[in-house]
Protein backbone atom coordinates (compact mmCIF):
# COMPACT_ATOMS: atom_id res chain seq x y z
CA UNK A 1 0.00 0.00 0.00
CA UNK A 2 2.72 2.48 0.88
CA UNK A 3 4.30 1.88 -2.59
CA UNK A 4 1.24 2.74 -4.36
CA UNK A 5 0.53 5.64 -2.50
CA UNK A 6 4.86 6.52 -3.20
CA UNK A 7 3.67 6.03 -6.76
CA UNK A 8 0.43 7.73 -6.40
CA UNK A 9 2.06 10.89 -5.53
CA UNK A 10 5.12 10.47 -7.78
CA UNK A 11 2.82 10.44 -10.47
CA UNK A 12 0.69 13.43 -9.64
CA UNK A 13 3.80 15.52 -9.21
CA UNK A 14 4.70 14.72 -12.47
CA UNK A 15 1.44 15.64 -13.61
CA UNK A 16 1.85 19.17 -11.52
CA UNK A 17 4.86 20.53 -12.83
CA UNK A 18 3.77 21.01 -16.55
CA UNK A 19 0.33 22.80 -15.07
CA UNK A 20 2.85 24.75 -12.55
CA UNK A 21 5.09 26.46 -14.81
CA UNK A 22 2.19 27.36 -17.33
CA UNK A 23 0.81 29.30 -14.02
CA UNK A 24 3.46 30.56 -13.27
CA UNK A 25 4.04 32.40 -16.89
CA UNK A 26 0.17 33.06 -17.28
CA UNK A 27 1.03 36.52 -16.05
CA UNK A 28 3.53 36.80 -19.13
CA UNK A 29 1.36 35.68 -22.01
CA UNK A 30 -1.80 37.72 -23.42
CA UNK A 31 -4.88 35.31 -22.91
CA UNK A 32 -7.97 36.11 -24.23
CA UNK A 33 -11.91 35.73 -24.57
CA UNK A 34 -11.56 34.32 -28.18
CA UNK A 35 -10.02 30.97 -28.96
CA UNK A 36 -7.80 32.49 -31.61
CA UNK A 37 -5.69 34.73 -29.93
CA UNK A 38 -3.40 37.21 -31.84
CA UNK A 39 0.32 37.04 -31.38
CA UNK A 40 0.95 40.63 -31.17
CA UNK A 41 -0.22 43.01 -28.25
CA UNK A 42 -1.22 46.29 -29.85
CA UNK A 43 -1.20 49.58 -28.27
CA UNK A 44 1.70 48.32 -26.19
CA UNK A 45 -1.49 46.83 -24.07
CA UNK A 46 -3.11 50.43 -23.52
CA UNK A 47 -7.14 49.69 -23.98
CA UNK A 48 -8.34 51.08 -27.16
CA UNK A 49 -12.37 51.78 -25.40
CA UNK A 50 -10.46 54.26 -23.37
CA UNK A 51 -9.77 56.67 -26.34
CA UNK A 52 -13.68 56.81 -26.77
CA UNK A 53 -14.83 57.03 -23.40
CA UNK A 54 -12.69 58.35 -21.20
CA UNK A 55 -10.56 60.65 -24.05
CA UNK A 56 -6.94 59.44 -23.24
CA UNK A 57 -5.43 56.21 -23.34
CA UNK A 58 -5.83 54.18 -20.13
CA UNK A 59 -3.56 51.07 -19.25
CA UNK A 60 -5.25 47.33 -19.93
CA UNK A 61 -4.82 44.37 -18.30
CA UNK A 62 -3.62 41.16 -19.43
CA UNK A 63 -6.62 39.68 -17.71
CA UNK A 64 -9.32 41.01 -19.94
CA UNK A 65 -8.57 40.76 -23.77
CA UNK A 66 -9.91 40.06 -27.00
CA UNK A 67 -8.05 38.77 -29.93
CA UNK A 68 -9.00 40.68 -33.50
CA UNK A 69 -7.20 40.63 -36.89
CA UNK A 70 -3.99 38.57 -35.58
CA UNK A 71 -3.59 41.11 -33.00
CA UNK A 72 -4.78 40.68 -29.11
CA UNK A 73 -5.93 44.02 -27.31
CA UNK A 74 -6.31 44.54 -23.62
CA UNK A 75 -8.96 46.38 -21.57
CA UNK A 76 -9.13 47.55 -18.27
CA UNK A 77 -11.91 45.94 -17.89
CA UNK A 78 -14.68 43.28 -18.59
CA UNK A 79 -16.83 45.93 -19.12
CA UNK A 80 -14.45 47.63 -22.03
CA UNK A 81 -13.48 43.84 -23.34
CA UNK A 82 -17.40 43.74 -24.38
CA UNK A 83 -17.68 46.88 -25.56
CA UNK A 84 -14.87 46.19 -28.41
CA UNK A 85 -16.14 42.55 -28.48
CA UNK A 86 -19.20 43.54 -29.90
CA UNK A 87 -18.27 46.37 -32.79
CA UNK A 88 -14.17 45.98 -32.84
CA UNK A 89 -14.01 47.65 -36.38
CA UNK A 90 -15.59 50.74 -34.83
CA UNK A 91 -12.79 50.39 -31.90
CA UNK A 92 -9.80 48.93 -33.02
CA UNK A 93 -6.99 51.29 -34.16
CA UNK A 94 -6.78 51.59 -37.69
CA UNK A 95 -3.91 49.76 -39.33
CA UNK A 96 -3.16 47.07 -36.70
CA UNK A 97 -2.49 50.05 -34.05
CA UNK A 98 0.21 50.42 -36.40
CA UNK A 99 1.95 54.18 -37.20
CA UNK A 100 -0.53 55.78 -39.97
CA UNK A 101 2.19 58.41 -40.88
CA UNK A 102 4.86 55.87 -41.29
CA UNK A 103 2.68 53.35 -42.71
CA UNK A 104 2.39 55.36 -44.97
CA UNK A 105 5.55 55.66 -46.10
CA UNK A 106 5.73 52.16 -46.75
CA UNK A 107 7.38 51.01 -42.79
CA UNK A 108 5.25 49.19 -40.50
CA UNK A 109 6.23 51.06 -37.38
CA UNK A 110 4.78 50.64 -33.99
CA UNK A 111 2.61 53.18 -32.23
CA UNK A 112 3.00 55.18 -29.45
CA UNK A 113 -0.44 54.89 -27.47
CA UNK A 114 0.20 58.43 -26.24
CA UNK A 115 0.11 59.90 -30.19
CA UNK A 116 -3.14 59.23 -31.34
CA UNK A 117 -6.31 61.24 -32.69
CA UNK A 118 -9.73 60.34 -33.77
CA UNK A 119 -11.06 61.12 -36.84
CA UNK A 120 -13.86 60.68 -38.60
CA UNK A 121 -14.92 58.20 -35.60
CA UNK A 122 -11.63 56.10 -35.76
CA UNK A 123 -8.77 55.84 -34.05
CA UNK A 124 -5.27 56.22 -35.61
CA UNK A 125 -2.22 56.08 -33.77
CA UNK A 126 1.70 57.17 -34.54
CA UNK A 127 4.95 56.60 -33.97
CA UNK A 128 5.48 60.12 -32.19
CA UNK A 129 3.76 63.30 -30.87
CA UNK A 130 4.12 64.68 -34.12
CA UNK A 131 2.16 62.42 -36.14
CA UNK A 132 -1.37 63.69 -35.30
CA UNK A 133 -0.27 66.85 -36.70
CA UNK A 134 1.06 65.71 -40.14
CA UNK A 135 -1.97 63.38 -40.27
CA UNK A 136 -4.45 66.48 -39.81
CA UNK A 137 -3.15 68.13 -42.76
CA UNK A 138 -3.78 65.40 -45.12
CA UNK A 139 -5.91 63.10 -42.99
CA UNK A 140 -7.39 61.15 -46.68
CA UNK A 141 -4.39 60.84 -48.41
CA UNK A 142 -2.42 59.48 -45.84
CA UNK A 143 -4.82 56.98 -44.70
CA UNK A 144 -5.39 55.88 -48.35
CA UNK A 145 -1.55 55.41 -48.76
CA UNK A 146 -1.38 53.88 -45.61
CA UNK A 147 -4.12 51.23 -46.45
CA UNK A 148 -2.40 50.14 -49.59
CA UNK A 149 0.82 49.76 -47.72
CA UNK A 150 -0.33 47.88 -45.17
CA UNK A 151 -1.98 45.04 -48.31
CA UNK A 152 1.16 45.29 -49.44
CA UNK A 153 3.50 44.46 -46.67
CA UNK A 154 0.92 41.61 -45.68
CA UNK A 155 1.58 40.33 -48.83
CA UNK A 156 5.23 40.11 -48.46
């Protein structure tokens, strides 16, 4: 009996250890509310509801996010998660949260969550505090050019 219950325990501390160090790193990797979650955290994990609602960009949390277009996004809470859940084009950053200004230029740069404007009801973000301002002055053509880029490089 004792050397089944030696077994017994040897085996379900073998079975422990995989299940421990996944807990362990759960902190460390994005999880989300859809089965497909993206590789990429965009917005450097800043919520993307919080440009909308509360007018700046507020932290997220690794605990509530949603996975759209190959990219996971965090929220600060369930709340916000449900909000994008349910209309993400209307939320999500245009361009993968990617720079608009230097998408457009043909270089997939990433965004700084604090350089961002909305226009026309979407968000754009950029690479630097500057970039709402060149975006303003030719808010159209840069998104246009900035579109095609962005096929293109996914192409490549």
């Amino acid at each position: 009996m004792s050397s089944l219950s030696r077994r017994s325990f040897i085996f379900g501390a073998a079975l422990m250890l995989p299940g421990a160090a996944l807990a362990q790193n759960a902190t460390l990797l994005p999880t989300s509310s859809n089965p497909t979650s993206g590789a990429r955290v965009a917005l450097k994990g800043y919520d993307p509801i919080s440009y909308f609602t509360d007018g700046k960009p507020e932290q997220g949390s690794s605990q509530f996010t949603f996975a759209f277009d190959d990219t996971t996004y965090w929220f600060k809470s369930a709340e916000h998660r449900d909000k994008f859940a349910a209309d993400p084009e209307h939320y999500a950053p245009q361009f993968d949260g990617y720079c608009a200004v230097q998408l457009s230029r043909g270089k997939k740069v990433e965004a700084d969550p604090q350089a961002w404007t909305i226009t026309n009801g979407k968000l754009y973000v950029f690479s630097g505090k500057k970039g709402p301002d060149v975006f303003k002055e030719q808010p159209v053509a840069i998104a246009e050019k900035a579109a095609d880029q962005l096929k293109r490089l996914r192409m490549q």
